[in-house]
Protein backbone atom coordinates (compact mmCIF):
# COMPACT_ATOMS: atom_id res chain seq x y z
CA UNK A 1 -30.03 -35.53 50.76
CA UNK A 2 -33.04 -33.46 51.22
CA UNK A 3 -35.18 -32.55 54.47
CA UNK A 4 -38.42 -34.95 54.19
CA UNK A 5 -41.15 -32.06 53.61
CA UNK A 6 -38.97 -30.05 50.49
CA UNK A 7 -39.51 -31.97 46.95
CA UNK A 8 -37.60 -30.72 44.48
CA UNK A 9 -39.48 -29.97 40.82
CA UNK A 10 -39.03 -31.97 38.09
CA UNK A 11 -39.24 -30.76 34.57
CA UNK A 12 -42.55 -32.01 32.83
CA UNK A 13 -41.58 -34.38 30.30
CA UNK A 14 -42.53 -32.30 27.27
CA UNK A 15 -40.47 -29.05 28.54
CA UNK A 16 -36.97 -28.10 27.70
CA UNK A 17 -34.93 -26.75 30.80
CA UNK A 18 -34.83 -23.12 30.11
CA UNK A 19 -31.47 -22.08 29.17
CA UNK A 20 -29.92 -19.17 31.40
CA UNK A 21 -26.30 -17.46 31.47
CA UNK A 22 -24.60 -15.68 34.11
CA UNK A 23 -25.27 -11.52 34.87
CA UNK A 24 -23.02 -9.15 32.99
CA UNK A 25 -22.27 -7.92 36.51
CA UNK A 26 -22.43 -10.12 39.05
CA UNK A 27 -22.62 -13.75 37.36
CA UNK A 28 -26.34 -14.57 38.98
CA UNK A 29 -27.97 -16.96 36.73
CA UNK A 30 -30.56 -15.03 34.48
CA UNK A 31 -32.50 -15.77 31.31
CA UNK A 32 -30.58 -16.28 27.94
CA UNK A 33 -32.64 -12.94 26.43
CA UNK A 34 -31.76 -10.44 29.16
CA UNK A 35 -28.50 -9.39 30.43
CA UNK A 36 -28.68 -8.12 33.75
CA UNK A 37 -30.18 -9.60 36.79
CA UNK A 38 -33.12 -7.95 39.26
CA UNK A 39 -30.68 -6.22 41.95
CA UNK A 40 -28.19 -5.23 39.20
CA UNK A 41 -31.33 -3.70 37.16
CA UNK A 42 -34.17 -2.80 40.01
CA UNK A 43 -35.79 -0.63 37.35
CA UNK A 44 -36.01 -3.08 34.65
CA UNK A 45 -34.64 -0.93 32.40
CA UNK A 46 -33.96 -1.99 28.96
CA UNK A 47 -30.75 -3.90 27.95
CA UNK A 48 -28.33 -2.76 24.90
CA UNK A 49 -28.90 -4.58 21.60
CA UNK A 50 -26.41 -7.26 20.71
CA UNK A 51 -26.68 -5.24 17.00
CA UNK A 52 -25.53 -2.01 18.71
CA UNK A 53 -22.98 -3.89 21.16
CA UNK A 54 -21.23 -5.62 17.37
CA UNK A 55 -21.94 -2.14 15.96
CA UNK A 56 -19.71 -0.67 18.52
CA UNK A 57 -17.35 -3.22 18.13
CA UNK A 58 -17.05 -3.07 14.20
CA UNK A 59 -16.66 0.42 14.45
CA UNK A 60 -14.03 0.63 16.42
CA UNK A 61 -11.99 -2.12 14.13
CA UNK A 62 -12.72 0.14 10.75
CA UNK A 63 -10.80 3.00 12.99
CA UNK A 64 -8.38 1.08 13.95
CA UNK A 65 -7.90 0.83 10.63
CA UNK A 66 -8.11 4.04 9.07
CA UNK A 67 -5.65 5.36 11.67
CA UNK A 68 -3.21 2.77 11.05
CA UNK A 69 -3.54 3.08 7.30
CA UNK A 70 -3.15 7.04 7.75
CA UNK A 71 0.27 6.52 10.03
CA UNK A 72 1.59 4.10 7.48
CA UNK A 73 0.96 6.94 4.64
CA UNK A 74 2.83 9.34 6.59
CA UNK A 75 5.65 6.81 7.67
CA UNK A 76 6.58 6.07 3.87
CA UNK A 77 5.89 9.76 2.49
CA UNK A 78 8.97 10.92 0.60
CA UNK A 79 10.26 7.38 0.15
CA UNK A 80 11.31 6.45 -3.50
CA UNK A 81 11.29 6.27 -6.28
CA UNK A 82 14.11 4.84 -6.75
CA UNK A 83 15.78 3.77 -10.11
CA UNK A 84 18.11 0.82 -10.55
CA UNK A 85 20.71 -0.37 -13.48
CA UNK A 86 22.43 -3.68 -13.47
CA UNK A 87 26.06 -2.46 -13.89
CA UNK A 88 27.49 -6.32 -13.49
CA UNK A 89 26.78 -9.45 -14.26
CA UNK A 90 29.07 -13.06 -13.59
CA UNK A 91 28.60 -16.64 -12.87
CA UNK A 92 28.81 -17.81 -9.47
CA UNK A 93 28.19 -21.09 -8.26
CA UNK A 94 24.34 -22.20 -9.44
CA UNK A 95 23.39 -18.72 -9.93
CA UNK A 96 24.69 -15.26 -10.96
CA UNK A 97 26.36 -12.61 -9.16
CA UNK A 98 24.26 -9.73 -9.87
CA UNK A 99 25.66 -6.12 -8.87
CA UNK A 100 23.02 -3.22 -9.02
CA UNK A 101 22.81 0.30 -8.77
CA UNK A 102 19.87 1.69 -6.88
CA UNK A 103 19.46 5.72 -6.84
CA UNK A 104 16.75 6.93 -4.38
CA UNK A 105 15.09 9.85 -5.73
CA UNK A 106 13.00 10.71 -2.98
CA UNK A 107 13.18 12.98 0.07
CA UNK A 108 13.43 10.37 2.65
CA UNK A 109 15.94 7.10 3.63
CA UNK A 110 14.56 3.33 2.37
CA UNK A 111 14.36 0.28 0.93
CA UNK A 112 13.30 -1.19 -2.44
CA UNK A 113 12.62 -4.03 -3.97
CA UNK A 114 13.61 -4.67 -7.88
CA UNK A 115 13.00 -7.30 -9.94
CA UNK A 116 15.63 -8.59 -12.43
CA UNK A 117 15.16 -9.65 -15.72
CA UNK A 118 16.22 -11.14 -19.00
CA UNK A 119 14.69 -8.76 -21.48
CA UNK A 120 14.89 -10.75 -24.23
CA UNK A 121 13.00 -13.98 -22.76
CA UNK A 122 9.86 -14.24 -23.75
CA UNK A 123 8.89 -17.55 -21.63
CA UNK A 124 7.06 -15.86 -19.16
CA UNK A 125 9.86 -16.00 -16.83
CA UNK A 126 8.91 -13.62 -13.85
CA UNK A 127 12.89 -13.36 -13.27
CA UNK A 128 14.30 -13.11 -9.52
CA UNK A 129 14.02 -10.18 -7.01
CA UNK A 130 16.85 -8.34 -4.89
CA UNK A 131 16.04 -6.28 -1.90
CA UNK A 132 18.24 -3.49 -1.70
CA UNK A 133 20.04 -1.61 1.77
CA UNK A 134 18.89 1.11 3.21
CA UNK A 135 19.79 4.24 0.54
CA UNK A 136 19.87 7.65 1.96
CA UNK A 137 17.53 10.50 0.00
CA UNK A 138 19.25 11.68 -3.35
CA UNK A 139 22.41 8.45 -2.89
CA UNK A 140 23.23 6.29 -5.12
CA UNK A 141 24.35 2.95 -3.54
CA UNK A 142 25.99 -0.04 -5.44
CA UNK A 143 25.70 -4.02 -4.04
CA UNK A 144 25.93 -7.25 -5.25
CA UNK A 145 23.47 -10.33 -4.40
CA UNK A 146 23.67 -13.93 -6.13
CA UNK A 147 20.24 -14.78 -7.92
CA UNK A 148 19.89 -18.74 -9.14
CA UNK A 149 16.24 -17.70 -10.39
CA UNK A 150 17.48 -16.56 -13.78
CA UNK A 151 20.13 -19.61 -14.12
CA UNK A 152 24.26 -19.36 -14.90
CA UNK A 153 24.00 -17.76 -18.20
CA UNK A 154 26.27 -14.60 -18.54
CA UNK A 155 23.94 -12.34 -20.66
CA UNK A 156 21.93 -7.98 -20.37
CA UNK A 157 19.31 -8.05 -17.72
CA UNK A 158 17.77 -5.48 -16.34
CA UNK A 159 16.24 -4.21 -13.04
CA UNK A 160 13.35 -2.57 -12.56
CA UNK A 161 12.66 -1.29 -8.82
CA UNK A 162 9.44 -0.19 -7.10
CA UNK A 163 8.91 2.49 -4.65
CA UNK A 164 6.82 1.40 -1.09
């Protein structure tokens, strides 16, 4: 309730409410196109541009960026490339036992990736992919995965493997 001689103001009927949002530094209600109140600003001094505030912030993500992209480079240097041969081929259940031989060439441990295929298809069939183990720097390491991408047909393929 209020005290008999305080009226409190009413908006004028054509008037929006004007819209306000807390202080950046001590929550006081101020107008939406400043950011700091009177006592956290005595001087009045001019607030930071939302432009250079995103500027900031974008900048900071395209570093973020570039450094990660620049560790990455150095965490795969010396990494591949890595040849493979299929050295076996039998049926196994709905698929085919595939063995491969994967020879890193590089100067440092990894992984690859090949892609087995039928090289005498010419369907367009993108043929099925085996991720190898880890093979140490000038090793040649032999293993056997079952692909049912390229069907139960006995018959050549060959692998193709990429380097990171």
């Amino acid at each position: 309730m209020t005290s008999p001689g305080t009226a409190t103001p009413a908006a004028s009927p054509g008037s929006a409410p004007e819209i306000k949002h807390a202080c950046v530094r001590c929550g006081a209600p101020v107008a939406i196109d400043v950011g700091l109140c009177e006592r956290c600003n005595p001087l009045g001094l001019r607030d930071s541009a939302s432009s250079q505030m995103h500027g900031i912030a974008i900048g900071g993500v395209v570093l973020f960026v570039v450094i990660m992209a620049v560790v990455a480079r150095f965490a795969l240097s010396g990494i591949g490339p890595f040849e493979g041969t299929v050295t076996n081929v039998a049926q196994d259940a709905d698929g085919l036992a595939i063995t491969l031989s994967v020879t890193n060439q590089g100067n440092s441990a990894g992984q690859t990736t090949c892609r087995v295929t039928d090289p005498a298809d010419r369907t367009g069939n993108t043929g099925g992919f085996m991720l190898s183990p880890r093979v140490e720097p000038g090793q040649t390491l032999e293993f056997t995965q079952r692909l049912t991408a390229l069907g139960t047909t006995v018959r050549p393929l060959v692998a193709e493997c990429s380097s990171p």
